[in-house]
N, C-alpha and C. Protein backbone atom coordinates (compact mmCIF):
# COMPACT_ATOMS: atom_id res chain seq x y z
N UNK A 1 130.67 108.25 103.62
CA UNK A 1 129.26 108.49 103.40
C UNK A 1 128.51 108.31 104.72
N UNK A 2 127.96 109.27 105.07
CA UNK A 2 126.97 108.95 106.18
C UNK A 2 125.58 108.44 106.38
N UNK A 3 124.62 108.02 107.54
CA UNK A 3 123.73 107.54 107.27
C UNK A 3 122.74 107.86 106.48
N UNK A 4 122.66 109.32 106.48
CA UNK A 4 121.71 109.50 106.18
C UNK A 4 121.75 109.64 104.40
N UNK A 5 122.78 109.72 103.59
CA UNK A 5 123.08 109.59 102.56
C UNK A 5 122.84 108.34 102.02
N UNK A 6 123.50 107.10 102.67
CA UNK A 6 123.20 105.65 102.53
C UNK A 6 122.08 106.01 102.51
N UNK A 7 121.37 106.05 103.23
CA UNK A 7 119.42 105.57 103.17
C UNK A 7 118.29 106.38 102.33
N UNK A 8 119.16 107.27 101.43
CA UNK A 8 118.76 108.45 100.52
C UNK A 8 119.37 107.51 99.39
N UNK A 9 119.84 106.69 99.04
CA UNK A 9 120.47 106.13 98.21
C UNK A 9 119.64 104.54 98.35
N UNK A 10 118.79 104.07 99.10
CA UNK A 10 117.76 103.05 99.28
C UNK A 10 117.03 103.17 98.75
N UNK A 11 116.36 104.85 99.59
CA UNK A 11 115.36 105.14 98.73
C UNK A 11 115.54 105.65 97.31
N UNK A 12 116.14 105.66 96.42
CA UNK A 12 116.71 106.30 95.51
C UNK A 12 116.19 104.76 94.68
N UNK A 13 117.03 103.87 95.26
CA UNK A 13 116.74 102.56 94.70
C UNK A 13 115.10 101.82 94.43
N UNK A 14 114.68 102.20 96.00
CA UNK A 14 113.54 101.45 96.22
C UNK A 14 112.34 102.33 94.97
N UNK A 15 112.38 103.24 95.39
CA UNK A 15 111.46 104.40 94.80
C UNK A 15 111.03 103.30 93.44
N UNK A 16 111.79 102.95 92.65
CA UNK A 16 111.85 102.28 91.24
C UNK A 16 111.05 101.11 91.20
N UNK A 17 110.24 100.77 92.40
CA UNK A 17 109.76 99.37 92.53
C UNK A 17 108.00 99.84 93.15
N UNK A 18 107.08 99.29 93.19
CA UNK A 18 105.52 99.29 93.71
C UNK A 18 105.96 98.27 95.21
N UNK A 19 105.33 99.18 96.11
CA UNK A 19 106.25 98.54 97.37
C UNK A 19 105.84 97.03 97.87
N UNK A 20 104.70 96.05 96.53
CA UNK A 20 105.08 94.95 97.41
C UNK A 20 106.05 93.93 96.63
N UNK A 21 107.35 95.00 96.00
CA UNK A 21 108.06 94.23 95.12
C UNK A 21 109.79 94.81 95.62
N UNK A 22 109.46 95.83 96.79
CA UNK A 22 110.38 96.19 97.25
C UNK A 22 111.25 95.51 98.68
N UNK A 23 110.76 94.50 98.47
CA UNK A 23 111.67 93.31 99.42
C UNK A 23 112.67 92.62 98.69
N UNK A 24 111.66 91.84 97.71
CA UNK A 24 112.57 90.72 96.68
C UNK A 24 113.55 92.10 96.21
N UNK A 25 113.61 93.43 95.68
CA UNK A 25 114.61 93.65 94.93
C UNK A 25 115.52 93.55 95.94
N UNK A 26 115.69 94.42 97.35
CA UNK A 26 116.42 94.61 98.04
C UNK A 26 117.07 93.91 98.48
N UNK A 27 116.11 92.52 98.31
CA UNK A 27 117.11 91.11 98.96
C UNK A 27 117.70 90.32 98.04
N UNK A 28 117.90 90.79 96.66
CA UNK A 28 118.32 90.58 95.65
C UNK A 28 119.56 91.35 95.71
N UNK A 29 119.91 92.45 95.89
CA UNK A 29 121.24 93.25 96.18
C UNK A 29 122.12 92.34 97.46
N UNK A 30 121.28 92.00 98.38
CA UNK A 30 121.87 91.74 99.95
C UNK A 30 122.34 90.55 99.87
N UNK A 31 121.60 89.59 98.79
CA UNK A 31 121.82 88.55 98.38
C UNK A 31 123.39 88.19 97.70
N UNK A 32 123.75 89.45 97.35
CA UNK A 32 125.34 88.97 96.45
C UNK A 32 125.73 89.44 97.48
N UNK A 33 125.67 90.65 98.17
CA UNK A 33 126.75 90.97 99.23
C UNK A 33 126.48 89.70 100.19
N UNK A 34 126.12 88.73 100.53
CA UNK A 34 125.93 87.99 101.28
C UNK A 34 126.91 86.63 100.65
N UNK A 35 126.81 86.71 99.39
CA UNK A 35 127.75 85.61 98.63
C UNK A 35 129.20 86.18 98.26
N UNK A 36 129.50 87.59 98.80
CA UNK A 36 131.14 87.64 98.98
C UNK A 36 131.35 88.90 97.72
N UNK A 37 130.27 89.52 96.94
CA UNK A 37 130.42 90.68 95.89
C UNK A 37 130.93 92.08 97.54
N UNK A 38 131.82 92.52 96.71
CA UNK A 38 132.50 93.70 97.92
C UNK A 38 132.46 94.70 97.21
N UNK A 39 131.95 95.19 95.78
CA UNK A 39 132.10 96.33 95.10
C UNK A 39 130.40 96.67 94.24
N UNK A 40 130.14 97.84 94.22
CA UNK A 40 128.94 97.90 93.47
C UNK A 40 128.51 97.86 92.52
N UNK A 41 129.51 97.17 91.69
CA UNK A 41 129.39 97.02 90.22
C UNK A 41 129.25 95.26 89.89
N UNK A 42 129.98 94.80 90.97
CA UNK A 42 129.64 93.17 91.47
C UNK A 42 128.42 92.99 92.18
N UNK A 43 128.01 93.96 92.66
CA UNK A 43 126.18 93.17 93.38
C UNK A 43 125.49 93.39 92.23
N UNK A 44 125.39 94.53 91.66
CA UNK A 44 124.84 94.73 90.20
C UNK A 44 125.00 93.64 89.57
N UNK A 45 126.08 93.00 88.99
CA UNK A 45 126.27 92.23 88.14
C UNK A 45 125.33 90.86 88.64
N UNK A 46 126.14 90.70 89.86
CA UNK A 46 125.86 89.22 90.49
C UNK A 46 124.05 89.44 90.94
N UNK A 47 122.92 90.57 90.93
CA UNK A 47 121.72 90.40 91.29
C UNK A 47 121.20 90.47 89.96
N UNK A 48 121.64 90.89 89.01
CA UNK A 48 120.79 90.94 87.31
C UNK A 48 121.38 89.63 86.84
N UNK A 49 122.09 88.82 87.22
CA UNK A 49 122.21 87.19 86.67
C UNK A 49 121.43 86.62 87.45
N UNK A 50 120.97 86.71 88.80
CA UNK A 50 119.99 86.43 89.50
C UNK A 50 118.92 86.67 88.74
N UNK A 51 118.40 87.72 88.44
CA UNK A 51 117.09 88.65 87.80
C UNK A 51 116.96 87.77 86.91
N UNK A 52 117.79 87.59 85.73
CA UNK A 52 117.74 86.66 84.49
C UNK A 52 117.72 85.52 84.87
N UNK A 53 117.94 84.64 85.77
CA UNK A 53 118.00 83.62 86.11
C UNK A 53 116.28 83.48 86.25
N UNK A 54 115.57 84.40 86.99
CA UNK A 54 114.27 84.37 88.00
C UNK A 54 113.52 84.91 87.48
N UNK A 55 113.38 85.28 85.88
CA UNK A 55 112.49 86.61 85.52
C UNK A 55 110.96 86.23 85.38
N UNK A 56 111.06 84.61 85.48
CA UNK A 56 109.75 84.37 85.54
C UNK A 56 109.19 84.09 86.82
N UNK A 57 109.93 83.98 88.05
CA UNK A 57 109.84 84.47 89.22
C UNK A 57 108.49 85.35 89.87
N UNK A 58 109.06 86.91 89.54
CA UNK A 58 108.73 87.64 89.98
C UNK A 58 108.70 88.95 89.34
N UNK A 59 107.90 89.61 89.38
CA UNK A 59 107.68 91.08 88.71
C UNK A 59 108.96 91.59 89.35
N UNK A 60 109.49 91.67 90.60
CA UNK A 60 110.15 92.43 90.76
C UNK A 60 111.78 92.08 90.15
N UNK A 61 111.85 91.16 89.22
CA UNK A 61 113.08 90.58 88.74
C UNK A 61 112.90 91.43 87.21
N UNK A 62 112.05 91.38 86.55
CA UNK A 62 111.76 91.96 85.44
C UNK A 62 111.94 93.02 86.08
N UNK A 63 111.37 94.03 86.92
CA UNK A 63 111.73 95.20 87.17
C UNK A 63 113.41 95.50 87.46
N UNK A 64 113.63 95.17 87.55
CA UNK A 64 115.48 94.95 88.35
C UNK A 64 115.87 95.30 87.13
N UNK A 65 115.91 94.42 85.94
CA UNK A 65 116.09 94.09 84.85
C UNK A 65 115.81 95.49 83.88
N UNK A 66 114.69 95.76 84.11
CA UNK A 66 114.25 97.59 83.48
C UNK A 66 115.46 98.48 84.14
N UNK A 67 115.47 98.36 85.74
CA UNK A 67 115.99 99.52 85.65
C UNK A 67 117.33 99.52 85.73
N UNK A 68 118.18 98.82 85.44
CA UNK A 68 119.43 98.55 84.95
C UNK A 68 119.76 99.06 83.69
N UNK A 69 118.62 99.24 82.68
CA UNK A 69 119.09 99.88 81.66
C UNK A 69 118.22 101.19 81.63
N UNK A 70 117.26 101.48 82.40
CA UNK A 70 116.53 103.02 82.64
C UNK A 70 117.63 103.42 83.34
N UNK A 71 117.99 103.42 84.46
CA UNK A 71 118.74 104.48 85.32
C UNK A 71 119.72 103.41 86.32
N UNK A 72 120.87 103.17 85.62
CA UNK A 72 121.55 102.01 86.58
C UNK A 72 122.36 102.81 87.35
N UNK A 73 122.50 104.13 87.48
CA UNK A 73 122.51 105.11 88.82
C UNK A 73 121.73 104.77 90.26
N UNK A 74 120.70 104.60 89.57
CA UNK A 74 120.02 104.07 90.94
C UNK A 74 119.76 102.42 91.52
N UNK A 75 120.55 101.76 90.66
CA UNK A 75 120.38 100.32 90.82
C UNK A 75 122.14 99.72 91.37
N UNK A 76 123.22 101.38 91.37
CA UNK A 76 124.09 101.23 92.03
C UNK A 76 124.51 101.94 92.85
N UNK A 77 122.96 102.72 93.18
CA UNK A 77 122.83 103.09 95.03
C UNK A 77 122.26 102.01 95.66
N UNK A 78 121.34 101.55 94.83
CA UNK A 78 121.16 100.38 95.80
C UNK A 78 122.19 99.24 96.23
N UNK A 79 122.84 99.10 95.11
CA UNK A 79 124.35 97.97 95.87
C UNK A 79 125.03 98.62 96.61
N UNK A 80 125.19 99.85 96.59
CA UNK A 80 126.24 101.00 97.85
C UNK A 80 125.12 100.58 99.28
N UNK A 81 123.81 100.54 99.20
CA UNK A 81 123.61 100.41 100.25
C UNK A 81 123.19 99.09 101.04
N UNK A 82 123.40 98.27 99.99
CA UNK A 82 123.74 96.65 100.42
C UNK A 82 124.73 96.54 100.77
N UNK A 83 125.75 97.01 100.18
CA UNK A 83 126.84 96.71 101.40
C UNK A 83 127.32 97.63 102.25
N UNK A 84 126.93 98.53 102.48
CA UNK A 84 126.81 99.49 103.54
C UNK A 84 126.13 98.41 104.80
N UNK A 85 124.89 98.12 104.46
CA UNK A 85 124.03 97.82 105.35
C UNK A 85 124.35 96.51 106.02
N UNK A 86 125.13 95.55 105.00
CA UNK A 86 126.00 94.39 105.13
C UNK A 86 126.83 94.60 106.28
N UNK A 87 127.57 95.49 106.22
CA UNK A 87 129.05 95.87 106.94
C UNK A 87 128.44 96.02 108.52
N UNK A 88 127.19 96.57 108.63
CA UNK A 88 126.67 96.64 109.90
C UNK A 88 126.85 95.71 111.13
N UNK A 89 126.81 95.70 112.16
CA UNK A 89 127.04 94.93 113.22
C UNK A 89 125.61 94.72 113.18
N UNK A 90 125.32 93.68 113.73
CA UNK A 90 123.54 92.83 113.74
C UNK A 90 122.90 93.76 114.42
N UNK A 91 123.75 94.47 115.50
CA UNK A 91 122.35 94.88 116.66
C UNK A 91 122.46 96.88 116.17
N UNK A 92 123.18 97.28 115.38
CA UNK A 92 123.08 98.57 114.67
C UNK A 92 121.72 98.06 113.66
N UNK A 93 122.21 96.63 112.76
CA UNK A 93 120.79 96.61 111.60
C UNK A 93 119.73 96.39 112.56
N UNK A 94 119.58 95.82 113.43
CA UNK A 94 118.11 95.38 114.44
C UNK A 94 117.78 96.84 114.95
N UNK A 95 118.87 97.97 115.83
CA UNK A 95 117.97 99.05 115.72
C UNK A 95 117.57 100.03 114.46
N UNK A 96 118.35 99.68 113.64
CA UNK A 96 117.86 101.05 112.70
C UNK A 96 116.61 100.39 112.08
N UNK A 97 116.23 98.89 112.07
CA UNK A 97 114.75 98.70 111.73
C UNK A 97 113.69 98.79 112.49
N UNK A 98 114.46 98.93 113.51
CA UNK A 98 113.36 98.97 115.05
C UNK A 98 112.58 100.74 114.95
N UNK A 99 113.80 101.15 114.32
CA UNK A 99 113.69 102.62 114.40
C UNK A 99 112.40 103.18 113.23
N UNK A 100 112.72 102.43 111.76
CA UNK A 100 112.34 102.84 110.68
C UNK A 100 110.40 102.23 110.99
N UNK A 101 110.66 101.26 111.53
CA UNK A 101 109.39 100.06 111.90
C UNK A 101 108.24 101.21 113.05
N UNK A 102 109.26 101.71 113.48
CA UNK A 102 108.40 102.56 115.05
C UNK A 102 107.63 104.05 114.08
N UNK A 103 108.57 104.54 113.09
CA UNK A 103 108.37 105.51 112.06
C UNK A 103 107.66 105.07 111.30
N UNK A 104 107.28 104.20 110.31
CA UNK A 104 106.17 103.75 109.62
C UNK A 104 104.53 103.60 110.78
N UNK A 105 104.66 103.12 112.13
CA UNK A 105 103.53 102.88 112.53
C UNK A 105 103.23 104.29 113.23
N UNK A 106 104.11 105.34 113.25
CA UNK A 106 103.39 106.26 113.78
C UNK A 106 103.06 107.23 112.99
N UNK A 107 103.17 107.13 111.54
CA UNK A 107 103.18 107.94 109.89
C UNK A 107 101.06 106.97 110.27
N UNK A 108 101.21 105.82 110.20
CA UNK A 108 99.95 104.82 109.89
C UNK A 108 99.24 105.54 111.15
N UNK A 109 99.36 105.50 112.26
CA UNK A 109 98.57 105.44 113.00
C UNK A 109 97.81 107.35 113.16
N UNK A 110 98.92 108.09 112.49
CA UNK A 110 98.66 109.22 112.42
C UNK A 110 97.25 109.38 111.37
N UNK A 111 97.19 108.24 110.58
CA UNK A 111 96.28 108.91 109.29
C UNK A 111 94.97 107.78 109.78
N UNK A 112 95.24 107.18 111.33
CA UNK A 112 93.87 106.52 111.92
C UNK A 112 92.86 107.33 112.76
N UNK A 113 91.32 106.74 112.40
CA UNK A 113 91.02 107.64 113.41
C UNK A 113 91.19 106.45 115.07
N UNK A 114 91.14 107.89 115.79
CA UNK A 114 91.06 106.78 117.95
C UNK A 114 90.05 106.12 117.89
N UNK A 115 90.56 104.88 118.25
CA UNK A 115 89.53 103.70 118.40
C UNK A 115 88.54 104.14 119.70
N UNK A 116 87.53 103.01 119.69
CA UNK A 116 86.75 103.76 120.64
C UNK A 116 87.10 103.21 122.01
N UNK A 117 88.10 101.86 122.08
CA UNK A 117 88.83 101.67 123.33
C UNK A 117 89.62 103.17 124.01
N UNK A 118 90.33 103.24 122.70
CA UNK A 118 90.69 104.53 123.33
C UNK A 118 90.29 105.62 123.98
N UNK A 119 89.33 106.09 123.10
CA UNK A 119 88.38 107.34 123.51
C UNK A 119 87.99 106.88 124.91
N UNK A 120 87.32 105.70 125.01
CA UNK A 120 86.63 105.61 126.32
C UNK A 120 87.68 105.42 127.54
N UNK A 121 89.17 104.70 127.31
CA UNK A 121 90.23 104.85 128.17
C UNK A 121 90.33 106.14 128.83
N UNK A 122 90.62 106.99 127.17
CA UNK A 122 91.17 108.42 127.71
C UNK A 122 90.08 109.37 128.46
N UNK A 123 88.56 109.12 128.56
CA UNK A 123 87.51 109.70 129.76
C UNK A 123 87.29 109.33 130.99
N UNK A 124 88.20 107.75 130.91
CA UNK A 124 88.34 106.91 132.31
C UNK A 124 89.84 107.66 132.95
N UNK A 125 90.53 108.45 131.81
CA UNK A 125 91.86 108.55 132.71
C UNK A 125 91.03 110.10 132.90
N UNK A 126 90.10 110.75 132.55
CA UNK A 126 89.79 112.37 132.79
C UNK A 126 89.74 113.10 131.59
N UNK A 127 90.57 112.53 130.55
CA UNK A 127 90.56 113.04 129.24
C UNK A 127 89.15 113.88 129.06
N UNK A 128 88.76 115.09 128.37
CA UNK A 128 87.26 115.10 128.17
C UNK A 128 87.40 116.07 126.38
N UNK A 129 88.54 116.23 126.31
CA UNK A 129 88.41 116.74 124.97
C UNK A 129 88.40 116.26 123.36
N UNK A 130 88.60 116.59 122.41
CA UNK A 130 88.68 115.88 121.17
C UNK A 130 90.11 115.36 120.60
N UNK A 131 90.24 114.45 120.28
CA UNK A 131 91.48 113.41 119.98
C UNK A 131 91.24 113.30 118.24
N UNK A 132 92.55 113.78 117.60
CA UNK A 132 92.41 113.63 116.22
C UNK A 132 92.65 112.22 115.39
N UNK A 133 93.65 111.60 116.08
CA UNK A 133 93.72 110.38 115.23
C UNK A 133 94.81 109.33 116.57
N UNK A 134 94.89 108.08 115.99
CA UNK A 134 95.23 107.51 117.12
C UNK A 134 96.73 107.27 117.78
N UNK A 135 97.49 108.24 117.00
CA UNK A 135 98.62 108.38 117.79
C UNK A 135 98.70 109.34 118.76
N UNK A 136 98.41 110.20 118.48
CA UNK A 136 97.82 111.38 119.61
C UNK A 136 96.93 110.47 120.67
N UNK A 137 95.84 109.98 120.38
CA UNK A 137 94.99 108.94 121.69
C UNK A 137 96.28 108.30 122.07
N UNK A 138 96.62 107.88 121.90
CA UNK A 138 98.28 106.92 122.56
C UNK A 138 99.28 107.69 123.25
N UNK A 139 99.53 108.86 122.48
CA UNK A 139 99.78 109.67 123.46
C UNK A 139 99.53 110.01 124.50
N UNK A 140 98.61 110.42 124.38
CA UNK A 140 97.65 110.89 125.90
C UNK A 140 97.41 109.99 126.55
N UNK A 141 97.17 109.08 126.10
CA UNK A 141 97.06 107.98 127.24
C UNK A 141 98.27 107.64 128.03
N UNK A 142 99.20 107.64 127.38
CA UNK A 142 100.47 107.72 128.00
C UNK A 142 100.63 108.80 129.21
N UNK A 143 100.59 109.90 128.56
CA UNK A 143 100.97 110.85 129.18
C UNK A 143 100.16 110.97 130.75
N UNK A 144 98.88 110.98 130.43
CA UNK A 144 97.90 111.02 131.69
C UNK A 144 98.09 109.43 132.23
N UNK A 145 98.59 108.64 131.67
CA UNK A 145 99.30 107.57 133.11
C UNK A 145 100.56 107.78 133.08
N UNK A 146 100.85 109.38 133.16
CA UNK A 146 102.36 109.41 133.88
C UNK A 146 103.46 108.76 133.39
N UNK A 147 103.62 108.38 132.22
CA UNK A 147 104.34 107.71 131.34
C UNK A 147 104.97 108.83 129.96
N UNK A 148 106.20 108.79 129.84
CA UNK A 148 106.57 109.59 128.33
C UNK A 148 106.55 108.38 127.30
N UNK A 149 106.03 108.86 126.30
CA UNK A 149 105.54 107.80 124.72
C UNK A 149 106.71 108.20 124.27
N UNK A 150 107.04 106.98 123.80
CA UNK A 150 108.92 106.52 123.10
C UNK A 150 108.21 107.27 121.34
């Protein structure tokens, strides 16, 4: 399975959760692969005795708990990609969040408008035209100090 399948199979998982409940589930999967489950029918098992254990916990334990019997297809992509993600060497998981982390703030910064530090930067570097939102201002600012934006 390749990466990009694994992480189509996260989201497959995550999708099932309101995203400020999509940590606890995920670390609820990572959690058995972390206690020695090597198959995806064992993180399943071993995170819904968790769930039942915690249901007064957290919404997202009751949710776990739903979708185990809504669609446990997708509650055993998510253990495929707990231990997928497990198996990783530390500094593969540190960049692919570095990666996903750099992709969320430039999705956010796309739907900002340019601050007015910016604007006024980018007329101090010569800039004189219109800037749509503030990844583009970051851009350009980059660019007109001779710099390529990562």
């Amino acid at each position: 399975m390749n990466n990009t399948s694994i992480l189509q199979e996260r989201e497959l998982f995550l999708s099932h959760f309101p995203p400020e409940y999509r940590s606890t589930a995920a670390n609820c999967l990572l959690a058995a692969v972390r206690r020695g489950c090597t198959t995806p029918q064992e993180v399943v098992d071993h995170a819904l005795s968790a769930a039942y254990r915690r249901i007064y916990g957290s919404e997202a334990f009751t949710l776990l708990l739903l979708l185990a019997e809504e669609d446990p297809e997708a509650l055993l992509a998510g253990a495929r990609w707990a231990l997928w993600w497990e198996s990783l060497p530390f500094d593969e998981r540190q960049r692919i969040k570095r990666e996903r982390s750099e992709e969320a703030l430039s999705r956010w910064m796309e739907g900002q408008p340019p601050t007015e530090k910016q604007r006024a930067y980018l007329r101090v570097l010569g800039h004189t035209g219109e800037v749509v939102n503030r990844l583009e201002a970051s851009r350009l600012i980059e660019q007109l100090k001779g710099r390529s934006h990562v």
